[in-house]
PDB file of N, CA and C in Angstrom:
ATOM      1  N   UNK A   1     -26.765 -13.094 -14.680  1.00  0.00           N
ATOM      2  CA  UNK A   1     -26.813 -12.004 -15.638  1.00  0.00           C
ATOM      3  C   UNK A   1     -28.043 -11.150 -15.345  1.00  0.00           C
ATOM      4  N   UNK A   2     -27.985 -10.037 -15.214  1.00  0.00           N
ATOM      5  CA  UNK A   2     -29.632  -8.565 -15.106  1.00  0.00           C
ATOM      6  C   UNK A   2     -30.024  -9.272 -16.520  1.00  0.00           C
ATOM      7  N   UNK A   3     -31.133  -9.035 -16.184  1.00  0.00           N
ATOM      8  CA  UNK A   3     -32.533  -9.209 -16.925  1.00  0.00           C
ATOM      9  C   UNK A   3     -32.664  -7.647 -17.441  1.00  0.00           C
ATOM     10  N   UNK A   4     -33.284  -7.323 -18.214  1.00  0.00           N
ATOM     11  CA  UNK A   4     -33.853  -6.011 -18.731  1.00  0.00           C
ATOM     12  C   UNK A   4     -33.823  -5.132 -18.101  1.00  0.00           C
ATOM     13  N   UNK A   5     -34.847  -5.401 -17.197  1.00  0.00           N
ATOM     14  CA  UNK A   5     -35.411  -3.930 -15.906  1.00  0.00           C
ATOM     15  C   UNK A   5     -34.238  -4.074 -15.194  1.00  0.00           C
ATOM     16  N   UNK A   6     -33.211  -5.261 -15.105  1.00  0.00           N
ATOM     17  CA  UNK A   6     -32.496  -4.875 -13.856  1.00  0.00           C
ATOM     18  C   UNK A   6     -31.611  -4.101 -14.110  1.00  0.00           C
ATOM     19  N   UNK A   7     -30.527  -3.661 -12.877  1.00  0.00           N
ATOM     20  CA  UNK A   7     -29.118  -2.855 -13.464  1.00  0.00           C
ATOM     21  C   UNK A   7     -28.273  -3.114 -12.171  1.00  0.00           C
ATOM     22  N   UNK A   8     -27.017  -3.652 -13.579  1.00  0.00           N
ATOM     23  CA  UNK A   8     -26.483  -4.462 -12.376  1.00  0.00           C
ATOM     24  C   UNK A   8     -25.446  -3.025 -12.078  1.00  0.00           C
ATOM     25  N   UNK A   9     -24.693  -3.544 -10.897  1.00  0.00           N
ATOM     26  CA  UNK A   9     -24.127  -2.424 -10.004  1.00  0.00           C
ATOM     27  C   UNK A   9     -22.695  -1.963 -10.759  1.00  0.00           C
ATOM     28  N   UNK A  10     -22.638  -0.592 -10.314  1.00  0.00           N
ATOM     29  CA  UNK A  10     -21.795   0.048 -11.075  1.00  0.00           C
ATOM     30  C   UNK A  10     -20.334  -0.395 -10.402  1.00  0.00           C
ATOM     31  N   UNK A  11     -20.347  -0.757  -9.375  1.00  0.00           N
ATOM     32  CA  UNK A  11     -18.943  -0.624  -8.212  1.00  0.00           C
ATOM     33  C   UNK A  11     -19.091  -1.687  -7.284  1.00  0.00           C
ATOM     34  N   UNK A  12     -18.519  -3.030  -8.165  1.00  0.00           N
ATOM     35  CA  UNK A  12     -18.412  -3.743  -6.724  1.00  0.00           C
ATOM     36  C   UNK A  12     -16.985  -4.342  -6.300  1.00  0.00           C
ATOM     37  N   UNK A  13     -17.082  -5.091  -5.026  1.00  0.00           N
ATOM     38  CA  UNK A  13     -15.916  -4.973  -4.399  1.00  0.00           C
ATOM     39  C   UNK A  13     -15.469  -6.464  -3.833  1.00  0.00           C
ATOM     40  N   UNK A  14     -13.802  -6.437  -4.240  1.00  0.00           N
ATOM     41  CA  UNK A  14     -13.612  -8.078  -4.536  1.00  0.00           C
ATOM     42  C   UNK A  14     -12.572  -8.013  -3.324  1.00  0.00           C
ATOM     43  N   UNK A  15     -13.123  -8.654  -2.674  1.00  0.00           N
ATOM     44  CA  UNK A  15     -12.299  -9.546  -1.544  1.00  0.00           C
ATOM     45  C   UNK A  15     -11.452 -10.579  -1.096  1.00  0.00           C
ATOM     46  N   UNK A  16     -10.653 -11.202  -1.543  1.00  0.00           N
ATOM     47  CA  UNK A  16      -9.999 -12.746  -0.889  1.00  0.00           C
ATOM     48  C   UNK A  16     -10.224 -13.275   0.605  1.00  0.00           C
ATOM     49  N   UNK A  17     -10.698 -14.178   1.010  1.00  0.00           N
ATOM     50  CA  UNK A  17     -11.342 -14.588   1.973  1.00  0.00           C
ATOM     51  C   UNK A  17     -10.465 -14.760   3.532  1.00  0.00           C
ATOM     52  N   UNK A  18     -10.310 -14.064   4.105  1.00  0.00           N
ATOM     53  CA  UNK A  18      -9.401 -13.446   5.250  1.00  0.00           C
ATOM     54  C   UNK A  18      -8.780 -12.225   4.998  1.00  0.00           C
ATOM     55  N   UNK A  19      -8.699 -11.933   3.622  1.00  0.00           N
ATOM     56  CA  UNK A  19      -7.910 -10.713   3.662  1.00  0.00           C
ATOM     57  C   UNK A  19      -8.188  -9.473   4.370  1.00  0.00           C
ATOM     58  N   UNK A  20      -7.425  -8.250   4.921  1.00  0.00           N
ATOM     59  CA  UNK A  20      -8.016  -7.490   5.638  1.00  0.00           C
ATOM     60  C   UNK A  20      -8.252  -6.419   4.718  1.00  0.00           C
ATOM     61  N   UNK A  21      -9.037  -5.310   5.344  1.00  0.00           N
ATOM     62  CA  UNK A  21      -9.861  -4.265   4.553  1.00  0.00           C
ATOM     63  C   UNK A  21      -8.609  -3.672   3.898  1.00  0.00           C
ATOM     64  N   UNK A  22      -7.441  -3.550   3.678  1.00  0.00           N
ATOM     65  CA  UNK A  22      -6.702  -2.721   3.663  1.00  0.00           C
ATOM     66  C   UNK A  22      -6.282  -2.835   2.212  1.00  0.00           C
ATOM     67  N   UNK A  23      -6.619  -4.608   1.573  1.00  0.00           N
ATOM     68  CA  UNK A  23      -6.070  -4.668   0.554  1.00  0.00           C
ATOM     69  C   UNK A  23      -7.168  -5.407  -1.074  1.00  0.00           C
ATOM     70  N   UNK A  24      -7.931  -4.189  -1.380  1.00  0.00           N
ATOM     71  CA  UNK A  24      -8.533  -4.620  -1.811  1.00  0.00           C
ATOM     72  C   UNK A  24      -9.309  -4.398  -3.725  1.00  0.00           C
ATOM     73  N   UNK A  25     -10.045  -5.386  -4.332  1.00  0.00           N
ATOM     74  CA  UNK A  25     -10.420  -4.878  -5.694  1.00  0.00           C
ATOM     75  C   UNK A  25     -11.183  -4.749  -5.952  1.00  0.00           C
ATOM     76  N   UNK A  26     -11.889  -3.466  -6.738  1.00  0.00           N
ATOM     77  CA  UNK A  26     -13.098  -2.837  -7.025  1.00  0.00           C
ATOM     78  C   UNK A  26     -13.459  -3.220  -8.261  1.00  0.00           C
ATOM     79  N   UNK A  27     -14.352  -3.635  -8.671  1.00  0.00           N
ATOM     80  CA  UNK A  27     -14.793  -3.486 -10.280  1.00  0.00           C
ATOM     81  C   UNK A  27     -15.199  -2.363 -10.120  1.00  0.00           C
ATOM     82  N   UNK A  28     -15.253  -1.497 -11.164  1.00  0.00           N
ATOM     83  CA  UNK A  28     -15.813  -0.321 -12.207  1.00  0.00           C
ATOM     84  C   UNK A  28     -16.653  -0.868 -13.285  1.00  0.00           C
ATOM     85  N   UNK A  29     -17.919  -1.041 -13.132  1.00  0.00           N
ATOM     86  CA  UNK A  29     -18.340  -1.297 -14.515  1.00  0.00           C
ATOM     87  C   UNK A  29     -18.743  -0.412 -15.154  1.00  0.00           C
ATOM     88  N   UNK A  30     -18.471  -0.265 -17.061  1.00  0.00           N
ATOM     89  CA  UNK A  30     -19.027   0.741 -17.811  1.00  0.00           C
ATOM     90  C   UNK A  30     -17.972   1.994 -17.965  1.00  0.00           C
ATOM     91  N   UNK A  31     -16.737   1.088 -17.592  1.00  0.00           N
ATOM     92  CA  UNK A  31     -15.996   2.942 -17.423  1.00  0.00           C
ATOM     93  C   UNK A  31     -14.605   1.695 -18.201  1.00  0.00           C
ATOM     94  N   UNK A  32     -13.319   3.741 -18.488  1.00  0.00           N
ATOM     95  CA  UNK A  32     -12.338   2.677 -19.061  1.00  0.00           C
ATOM     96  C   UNK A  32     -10.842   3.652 -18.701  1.00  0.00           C
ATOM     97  N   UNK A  33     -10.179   3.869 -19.848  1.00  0.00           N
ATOM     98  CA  UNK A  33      -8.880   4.204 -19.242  1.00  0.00           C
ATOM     99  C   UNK A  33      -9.086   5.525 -18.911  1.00  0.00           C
ATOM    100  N   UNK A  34      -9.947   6.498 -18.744  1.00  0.00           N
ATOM    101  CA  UNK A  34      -9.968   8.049 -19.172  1.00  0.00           C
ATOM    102  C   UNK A  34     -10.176   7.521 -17.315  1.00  0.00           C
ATOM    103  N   UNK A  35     -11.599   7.051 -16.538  1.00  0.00           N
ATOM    104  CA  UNK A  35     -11.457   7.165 -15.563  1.00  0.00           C
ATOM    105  C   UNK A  35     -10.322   6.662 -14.534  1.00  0.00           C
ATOM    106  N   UNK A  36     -10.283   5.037 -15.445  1.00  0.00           N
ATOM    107  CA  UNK A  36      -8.843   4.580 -14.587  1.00  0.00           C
ATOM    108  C   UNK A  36      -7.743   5.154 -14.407  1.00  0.00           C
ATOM    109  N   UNK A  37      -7.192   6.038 -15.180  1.00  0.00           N
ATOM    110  CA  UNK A  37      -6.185   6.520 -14.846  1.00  0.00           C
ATOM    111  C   UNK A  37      -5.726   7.630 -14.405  1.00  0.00           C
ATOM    112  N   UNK A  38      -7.054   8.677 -14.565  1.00  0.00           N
ATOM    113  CA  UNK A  38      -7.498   9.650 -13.661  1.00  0.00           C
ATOM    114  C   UNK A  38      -7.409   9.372 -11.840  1.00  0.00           C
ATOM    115  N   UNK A  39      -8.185   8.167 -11.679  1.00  0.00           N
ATOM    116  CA  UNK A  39      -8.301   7.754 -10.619  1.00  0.00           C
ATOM    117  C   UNK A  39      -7.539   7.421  -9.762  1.00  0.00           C
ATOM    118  N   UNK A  40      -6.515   6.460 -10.736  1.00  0.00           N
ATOM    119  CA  UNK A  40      -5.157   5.976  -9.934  1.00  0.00           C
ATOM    120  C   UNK A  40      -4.247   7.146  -9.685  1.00  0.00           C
ATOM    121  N   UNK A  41      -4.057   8.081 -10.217  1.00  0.00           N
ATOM    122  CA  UNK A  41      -3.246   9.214 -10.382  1.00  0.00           C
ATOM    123  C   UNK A  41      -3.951   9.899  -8.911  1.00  0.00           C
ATOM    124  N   UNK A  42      -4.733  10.194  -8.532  1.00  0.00           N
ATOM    125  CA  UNK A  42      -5.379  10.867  -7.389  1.00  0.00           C
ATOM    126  C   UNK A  42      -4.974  10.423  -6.020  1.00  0.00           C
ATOM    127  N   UNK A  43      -5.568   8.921  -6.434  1.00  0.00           N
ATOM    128  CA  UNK A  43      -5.354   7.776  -5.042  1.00  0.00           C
ATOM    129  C   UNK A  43      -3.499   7.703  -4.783  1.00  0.00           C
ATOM    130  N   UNK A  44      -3.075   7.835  -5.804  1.00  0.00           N
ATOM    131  CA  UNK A  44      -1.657   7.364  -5.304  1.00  0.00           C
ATOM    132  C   UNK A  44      -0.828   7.861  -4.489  1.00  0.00           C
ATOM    133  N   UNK A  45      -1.159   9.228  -4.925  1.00  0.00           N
ATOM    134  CA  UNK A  45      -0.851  10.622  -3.795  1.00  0.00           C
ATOM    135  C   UNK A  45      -1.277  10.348  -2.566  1.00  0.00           C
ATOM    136  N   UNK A  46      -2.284   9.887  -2.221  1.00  0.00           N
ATOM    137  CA  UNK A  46      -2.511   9.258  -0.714  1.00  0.00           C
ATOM    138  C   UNK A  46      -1.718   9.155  -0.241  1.00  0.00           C
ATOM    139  N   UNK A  47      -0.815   9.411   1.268  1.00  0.00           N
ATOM    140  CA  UNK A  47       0.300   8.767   1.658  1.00  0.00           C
ATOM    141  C   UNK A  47      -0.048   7.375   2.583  1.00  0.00           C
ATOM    142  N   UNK A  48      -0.814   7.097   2.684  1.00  0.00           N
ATOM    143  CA  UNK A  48      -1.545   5.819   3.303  1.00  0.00           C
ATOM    144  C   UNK A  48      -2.068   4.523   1.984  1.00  0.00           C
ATOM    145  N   UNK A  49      -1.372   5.282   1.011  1.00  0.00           N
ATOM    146  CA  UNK A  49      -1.850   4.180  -0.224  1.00  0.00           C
ATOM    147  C   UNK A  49      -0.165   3.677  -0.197  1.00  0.00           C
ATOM    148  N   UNK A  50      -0.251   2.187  -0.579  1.00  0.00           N
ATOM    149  CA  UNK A  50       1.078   1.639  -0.520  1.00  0.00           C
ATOM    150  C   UNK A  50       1.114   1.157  -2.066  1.00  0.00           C
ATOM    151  N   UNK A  51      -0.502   0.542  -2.421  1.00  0.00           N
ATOM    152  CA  UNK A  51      -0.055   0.250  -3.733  1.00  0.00           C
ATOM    153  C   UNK A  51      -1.470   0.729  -4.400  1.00  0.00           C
ATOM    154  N   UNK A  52      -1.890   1.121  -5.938  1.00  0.00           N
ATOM    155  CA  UNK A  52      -2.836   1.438  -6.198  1.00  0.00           C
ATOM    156  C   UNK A  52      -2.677   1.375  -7.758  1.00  0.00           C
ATOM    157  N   UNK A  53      -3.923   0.827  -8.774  1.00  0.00           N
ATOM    158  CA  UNK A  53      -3.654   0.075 -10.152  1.00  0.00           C
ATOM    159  C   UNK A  53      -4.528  -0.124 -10.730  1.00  0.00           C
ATOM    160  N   UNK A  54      -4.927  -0.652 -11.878  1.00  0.00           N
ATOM    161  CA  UNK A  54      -6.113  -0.783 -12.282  1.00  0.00           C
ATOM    162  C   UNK A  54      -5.587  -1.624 -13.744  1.00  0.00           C
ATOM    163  N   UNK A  55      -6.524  -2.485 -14.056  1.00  0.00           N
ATOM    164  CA  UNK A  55      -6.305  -3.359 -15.126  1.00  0.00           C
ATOM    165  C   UNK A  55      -7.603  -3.087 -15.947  1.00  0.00           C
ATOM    166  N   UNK A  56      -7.462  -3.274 -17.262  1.00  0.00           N
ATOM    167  CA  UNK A  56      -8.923  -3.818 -18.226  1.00  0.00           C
ATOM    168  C   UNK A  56      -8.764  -5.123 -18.413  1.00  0.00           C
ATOM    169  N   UNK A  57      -9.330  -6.191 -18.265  1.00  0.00           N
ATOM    170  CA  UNK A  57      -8.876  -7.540 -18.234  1.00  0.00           C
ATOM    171  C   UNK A  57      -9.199  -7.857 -19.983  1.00  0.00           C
ATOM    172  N   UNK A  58      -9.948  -6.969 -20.838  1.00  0.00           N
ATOM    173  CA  UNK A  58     -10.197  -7.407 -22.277  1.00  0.00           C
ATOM    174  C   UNK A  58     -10.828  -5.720 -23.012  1.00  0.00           C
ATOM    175  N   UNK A  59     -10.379  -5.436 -24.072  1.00  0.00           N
ATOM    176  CA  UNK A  59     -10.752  -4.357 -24.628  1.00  0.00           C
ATOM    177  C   UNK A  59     -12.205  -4.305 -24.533  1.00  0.00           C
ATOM    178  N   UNK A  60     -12.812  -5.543 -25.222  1.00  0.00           N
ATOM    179  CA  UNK A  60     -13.875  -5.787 -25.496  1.00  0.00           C
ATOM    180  C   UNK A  60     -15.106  -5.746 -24.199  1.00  0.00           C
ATOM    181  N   UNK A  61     -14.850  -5.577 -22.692  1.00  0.00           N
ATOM    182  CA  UNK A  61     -15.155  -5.262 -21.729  1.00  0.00           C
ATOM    183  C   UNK A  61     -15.206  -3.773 -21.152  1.00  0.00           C
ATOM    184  N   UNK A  62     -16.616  -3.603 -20.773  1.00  0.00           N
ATOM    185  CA  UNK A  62     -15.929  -2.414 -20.557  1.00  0.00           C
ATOM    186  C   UNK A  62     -16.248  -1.963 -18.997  1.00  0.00           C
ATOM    187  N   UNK A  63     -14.936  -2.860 -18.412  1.00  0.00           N
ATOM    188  CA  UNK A  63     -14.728  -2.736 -17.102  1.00  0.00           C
ATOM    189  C   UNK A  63     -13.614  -2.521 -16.473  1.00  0.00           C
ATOM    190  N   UNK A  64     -13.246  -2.241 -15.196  1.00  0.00           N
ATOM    191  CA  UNK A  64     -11.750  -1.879 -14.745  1.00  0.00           C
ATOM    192  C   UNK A  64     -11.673  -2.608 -13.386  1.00  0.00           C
ATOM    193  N   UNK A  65     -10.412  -3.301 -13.068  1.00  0.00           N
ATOM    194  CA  UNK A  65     -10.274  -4.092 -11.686  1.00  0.00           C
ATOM    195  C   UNK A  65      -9.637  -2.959 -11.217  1.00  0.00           C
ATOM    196  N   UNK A  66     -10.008  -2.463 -10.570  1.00  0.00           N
ATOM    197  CA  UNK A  66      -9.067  -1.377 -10.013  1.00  0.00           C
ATOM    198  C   UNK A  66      -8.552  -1.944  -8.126  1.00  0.00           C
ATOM    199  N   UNK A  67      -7.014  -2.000  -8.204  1.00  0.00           N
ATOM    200  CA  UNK A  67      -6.574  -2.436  -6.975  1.00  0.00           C
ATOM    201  C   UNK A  67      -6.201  -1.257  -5.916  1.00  0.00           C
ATOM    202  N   UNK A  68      -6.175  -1.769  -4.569  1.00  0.00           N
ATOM    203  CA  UNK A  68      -5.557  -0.464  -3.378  1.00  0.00           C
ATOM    204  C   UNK A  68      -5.223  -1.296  -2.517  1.00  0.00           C
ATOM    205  N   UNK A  69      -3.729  -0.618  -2.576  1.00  0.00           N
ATOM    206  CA  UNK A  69      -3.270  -1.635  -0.883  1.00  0.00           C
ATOM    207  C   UNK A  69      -2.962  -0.349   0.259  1.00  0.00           C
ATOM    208  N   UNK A  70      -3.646  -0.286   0.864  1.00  0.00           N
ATOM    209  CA  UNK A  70      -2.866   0.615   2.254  1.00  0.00           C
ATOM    210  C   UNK A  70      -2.135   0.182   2.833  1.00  0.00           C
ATOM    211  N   UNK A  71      -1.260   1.042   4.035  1.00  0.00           N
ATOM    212  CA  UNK A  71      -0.398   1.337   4.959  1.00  0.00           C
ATOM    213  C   UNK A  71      -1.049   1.356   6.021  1.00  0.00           C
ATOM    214  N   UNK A  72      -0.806   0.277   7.156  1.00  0.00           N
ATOM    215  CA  UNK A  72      -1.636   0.834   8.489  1.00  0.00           C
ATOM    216  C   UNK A  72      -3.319  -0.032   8.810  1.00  0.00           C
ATOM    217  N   UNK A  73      -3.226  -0.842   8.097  1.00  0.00           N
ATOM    218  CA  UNK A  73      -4.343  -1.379   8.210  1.00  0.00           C
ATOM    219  C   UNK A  73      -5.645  -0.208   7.817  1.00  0.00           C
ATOM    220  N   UNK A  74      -5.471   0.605   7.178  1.00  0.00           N
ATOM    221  CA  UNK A  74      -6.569   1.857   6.813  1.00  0.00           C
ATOM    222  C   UNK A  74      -7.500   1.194   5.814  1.00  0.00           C
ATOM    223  N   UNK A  75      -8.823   1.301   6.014  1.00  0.00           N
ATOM    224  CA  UNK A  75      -9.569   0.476   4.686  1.00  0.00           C
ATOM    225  C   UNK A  75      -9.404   1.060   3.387  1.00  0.00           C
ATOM    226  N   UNK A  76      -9.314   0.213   2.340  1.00  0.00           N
ATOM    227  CA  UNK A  76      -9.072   0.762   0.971  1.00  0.00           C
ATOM    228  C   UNK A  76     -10.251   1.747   0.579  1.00  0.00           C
ATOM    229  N   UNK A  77     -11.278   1.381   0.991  1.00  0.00           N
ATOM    230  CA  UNK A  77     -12.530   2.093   0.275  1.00  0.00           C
ATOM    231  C   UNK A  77     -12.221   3.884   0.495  1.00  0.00           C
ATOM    232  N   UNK A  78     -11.437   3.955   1.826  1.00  0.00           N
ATOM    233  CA  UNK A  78     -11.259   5.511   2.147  1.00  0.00           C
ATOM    234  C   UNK A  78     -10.623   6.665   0.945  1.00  0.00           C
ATOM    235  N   UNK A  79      -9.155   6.083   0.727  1.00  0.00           N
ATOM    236  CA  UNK A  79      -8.686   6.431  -0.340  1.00  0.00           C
ATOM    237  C   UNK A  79      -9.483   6.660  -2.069  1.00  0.00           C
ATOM    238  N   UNK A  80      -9.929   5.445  -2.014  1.00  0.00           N
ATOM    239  CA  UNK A  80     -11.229   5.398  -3.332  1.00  0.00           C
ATOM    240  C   UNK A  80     -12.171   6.658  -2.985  1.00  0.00           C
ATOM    241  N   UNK A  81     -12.661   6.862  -2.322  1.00  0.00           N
ATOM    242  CA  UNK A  81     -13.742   7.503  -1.760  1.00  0.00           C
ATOM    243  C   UNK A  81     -12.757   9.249  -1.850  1.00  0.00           C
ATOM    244  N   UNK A  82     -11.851   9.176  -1.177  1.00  0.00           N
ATOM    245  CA  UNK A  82     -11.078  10.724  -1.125  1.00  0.00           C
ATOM    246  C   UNK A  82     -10.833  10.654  -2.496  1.00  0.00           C
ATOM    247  N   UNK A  83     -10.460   9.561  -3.360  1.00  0.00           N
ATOM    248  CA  UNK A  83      -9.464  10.124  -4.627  1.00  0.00           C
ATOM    249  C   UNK A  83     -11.060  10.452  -5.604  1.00  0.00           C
ATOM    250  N   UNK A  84     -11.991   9.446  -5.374  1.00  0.00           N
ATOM    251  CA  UNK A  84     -13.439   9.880  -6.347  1.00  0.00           C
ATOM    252  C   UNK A  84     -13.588  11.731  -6.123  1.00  0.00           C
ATOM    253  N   UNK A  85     -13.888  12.271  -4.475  1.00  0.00           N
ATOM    254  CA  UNK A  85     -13.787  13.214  -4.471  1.00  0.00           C
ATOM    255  C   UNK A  85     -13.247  14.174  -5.244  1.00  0.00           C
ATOM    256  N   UNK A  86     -11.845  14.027  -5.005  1.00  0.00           N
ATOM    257  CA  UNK A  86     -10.363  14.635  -5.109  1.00  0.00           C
ATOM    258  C   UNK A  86     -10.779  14.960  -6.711  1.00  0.00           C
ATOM    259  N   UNK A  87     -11.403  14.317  -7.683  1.00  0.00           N
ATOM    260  CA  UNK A  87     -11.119  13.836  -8.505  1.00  0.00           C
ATOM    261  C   UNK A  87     -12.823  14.570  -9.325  1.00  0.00           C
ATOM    262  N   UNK A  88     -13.647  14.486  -8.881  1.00  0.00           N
ATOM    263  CA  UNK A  88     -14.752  15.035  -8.924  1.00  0.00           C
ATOM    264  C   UNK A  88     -14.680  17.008  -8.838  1.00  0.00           C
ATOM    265  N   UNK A  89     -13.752  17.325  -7.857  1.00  0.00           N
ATOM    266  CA  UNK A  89     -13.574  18.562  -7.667  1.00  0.00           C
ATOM    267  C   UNK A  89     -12.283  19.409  -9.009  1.00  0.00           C
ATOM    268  N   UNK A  90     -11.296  18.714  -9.122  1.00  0.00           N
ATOM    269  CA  UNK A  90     -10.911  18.956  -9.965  1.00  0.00           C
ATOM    270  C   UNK A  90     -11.675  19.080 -11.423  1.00  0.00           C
ATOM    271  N   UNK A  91     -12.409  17.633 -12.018  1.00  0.00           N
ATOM    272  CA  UNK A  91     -13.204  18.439 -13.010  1.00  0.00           C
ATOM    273  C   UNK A  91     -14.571  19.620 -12.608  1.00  0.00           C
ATOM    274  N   UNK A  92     -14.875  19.627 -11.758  1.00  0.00           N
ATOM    275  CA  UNK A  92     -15.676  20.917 -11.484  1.00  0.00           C
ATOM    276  C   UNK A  92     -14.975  22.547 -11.790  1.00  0.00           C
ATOM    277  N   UNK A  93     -13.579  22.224 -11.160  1.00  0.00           N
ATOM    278  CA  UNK A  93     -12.662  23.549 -11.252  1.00  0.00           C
ATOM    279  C   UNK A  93     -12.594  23.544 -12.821  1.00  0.00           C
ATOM    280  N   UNK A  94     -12.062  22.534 -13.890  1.00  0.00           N
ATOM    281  CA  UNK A  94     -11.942  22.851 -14.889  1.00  0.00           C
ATOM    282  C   UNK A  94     -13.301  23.131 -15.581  1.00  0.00           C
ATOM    283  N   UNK A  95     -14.521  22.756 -15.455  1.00  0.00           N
ATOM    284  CA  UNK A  95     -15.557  23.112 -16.128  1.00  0.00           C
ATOM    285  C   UNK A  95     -15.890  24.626 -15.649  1.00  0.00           C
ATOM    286  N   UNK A  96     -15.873  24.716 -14.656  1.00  0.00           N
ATOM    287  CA  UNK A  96     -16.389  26.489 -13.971  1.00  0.00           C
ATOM    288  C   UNK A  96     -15.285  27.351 -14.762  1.00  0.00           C
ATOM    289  N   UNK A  97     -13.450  26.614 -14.779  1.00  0.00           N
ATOM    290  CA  UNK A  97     -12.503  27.931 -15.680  1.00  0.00           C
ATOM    291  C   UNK A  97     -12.877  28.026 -17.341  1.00  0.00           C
ATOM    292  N   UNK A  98     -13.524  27.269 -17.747  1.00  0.00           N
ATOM    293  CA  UNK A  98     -13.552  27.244 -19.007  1.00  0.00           C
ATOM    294  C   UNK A  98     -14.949  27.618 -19.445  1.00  0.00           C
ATOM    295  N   UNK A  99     -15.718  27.550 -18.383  1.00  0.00           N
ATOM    296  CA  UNK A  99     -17.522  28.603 -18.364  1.00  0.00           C
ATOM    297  C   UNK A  99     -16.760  30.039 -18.504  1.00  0.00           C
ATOM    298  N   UNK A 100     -16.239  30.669 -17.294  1.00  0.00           N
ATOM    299  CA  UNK A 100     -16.082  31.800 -17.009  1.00  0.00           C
ATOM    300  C   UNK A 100     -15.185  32.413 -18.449  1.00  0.00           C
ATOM    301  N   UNK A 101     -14.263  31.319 -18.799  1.00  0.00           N
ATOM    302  CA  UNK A 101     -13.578  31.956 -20.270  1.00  0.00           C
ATOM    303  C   UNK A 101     -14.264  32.625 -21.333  1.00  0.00           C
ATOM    304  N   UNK A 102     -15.540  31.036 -21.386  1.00  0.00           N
ATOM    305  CA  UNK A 102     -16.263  31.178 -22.225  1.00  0.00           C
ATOM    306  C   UNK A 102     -17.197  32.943 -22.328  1.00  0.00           C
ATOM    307  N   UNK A 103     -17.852  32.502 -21.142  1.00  0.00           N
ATOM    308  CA  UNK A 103     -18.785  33.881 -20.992  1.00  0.00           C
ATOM    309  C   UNK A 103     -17.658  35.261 -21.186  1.00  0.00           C
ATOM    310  N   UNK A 104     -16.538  35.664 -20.129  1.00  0.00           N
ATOM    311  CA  UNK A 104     -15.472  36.714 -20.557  1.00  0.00           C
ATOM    312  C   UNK A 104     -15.265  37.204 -22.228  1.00  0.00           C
ATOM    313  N   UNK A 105     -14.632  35.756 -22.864  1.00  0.00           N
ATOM    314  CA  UNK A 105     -15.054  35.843 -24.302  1.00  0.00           C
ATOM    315  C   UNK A 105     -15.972  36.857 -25.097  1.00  0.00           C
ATOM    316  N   UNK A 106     -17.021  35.780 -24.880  1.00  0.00           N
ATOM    317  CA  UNK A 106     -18.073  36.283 -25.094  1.00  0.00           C
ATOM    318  C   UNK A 106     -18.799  38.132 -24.987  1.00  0.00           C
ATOM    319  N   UNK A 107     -18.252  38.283 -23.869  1.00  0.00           N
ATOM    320  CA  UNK A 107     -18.350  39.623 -23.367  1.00  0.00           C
ATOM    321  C   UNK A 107     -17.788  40.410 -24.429  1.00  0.00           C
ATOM    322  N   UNK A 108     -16.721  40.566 -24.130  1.00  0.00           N
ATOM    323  CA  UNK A 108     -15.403  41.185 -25.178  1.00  0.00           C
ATOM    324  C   UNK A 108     -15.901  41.673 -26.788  1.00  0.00           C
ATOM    325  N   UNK A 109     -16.797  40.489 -26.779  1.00  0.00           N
ATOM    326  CA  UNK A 109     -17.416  40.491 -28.367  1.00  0.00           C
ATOM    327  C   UNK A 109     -18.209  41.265 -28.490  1.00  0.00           C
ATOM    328  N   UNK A 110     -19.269  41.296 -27.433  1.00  0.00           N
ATOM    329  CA  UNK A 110     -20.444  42.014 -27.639  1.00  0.00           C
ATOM    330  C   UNK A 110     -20.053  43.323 -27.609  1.00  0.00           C
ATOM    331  N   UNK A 111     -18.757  43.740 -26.787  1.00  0.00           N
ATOM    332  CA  UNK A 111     -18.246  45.016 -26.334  1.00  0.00           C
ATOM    333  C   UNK A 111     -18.077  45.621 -27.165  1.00  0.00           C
ATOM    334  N   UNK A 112     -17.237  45.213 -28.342  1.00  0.00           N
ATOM    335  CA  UNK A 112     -16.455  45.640 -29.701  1.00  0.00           C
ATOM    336  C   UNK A 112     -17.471  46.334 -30.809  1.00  0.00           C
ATOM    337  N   UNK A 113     -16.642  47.484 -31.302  1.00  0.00           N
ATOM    338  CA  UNK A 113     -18.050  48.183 -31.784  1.00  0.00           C
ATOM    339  C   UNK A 113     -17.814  46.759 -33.396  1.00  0.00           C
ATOM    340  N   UNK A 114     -19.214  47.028 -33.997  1.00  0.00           N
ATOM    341  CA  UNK A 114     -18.865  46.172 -35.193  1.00  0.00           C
ATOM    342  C   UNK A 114     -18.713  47.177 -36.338  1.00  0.00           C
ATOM    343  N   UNK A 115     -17.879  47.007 -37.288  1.00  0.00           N
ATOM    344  CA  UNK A 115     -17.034  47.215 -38.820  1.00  0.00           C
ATOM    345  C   UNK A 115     -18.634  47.407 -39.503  1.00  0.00           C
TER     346      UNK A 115
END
């Protein structure tokens, strides 16, 4: 268990002992269905993802097993890594359309003579 000062890791990665890179499970710690299912939704589109999932093993946790099986012997982490991207850029696009609304808005208002 971390001690105080420590912090334990946000993303680690679960292996079965021979298995190859291709098929593998991530903990998420600290996160829940808003990212999991964001996430899986990204990765799945992969066409090199064969299988891709994510469990909460207890409400009361607030962690996610998140699974990836590839096609091709391709390491899982790739897909994780493109769909985090993939997935990172999309909320950027929605925060920048809903700035620019905001400010446009805004404009409009100041424009208007006032009553």
């Amino acid at each position: 268990m971390a001690g105080e000062g420590e912090k334990k890791p946000v993303l680690e990665m679960v292996q079965a002992d021979g298995a190859d890179e291709g098929c593998v499970t991530f903990v998420l710690h600290d996160e829940d269905h808003t990212l999991g299912n964001s996430l899986r939704y990204m990765i799945v589109k992969n066409p090199d993802v064969d299988f891709c999932g994510y469990t909460i093993t207890h409400p009361s946790e607030s962690k996610i097993n998140f699974r990836i099986q590839t096609r091709g012997g391709a390491p899982a982490t790739e897909p994780l890594r493109r769909g985090l991207n993939e997935l990172s850029d999309v909320c950027q696009h929605v925060l920048n359309t809903f700035q620019v609304s905001l400010v446009n808005e805004f404009k409009e208002r100041q424009e208007q003579p006032m009553e």
